[in-house]
Protein backbone atom coordinates (compact mmCIF):
# COMPACT_ATOMS: atom_id res chain seq x y z
CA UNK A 1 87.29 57.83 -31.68
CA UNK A 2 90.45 58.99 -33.66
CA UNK A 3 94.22 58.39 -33.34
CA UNK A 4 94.00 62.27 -33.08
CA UNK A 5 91.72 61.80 -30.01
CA UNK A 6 94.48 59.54 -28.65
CA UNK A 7 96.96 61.67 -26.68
CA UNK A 8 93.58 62.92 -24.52
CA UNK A 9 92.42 59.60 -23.63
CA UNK A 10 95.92 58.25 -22.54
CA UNK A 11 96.53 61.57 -20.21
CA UNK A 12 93.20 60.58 -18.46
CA UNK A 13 94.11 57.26 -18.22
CA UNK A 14 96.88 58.09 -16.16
CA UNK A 15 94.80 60.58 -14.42
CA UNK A 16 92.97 58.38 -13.22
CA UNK A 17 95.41 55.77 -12.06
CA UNK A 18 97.03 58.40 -9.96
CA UNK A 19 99.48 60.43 -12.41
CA UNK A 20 101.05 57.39 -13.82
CA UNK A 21 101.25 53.52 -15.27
CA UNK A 22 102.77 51.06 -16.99
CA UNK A 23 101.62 50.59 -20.73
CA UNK A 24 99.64 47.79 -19.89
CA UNK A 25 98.05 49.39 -17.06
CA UNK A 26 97.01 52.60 -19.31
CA UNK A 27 95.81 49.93 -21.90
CA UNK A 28 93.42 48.06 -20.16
CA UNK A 29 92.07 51.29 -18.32
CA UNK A 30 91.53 52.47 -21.96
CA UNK A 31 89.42 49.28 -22.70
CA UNK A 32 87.30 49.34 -19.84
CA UNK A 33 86.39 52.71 -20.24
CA UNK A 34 86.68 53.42 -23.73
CA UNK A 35 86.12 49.84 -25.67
CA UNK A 36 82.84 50.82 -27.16
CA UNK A 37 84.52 53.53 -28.80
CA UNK A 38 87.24 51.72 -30.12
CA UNK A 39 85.10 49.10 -31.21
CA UNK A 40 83.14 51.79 -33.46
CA UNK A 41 86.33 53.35 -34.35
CA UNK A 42 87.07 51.57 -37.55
CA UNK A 43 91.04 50.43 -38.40
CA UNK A 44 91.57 52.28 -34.99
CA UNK A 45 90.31 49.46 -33.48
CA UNK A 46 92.98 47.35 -34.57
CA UNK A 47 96.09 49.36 -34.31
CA UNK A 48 94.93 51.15 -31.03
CA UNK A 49 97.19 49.63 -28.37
CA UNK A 50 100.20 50.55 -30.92
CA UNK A 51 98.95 53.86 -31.34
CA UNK A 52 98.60 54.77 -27.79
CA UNK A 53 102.46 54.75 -27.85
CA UNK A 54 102.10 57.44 -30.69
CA UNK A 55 100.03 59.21 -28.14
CA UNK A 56 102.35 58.85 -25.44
CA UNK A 57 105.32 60.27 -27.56
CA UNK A 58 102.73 63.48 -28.64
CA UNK A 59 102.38 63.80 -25.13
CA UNK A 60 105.92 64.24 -24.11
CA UNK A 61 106.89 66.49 -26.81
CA UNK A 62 104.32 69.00 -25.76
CA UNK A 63 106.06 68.73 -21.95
CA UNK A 64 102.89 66.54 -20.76
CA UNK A 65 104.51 63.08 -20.10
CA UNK A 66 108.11 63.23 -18.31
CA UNK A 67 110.89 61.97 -20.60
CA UNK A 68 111.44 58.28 -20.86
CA UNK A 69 115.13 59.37 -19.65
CA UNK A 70 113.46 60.31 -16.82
CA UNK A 71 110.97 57.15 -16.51
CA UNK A 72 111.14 53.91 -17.71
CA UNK A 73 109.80 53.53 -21.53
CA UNK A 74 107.72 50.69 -19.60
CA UNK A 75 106.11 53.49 -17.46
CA UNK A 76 104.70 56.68 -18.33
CA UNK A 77 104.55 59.32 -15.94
CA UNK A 78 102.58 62.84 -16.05
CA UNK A 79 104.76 65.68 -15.62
């Protein structure tokens, strides 16, 4: 896994937990599903939970996550 591969993971995260979640909820759905990867995954691994927010922010400039105007920064929300 990437930081480019990122942005997919955290839109089926929130998929999954019905279309939306807090950041910690998207987190440890990541883990559970997805920790093997991440532990293979090199500096990823340590910088991962930071750079889901990176993916989150990818994700609402291509019109993908709703606007953090729209939904709390603490909750992201597929649009």
């Amino acid at each position: 896994m990437t930081k480019s591969d990122l942005p997919d993971v955290v839109l089926e995260a929130l998929t999954q937990l019905g279309g939306a979640g807090k950041v910690a909820e998207v987190a440890k759905w990541i883990w559970v599903n997805h920790e093997v990867e991440l532990r293979a995954s090199g500096d990823l691994f340590y910088t991962w939970q930071y750079d889901i927010r990176w993916a989150a922010d990818q994700l609402r400039k291509r019109g993908l996550l709703k606007s953090t105007t729209v939904t709390s920064a603490r909750r992201w929300e597929v649009a």
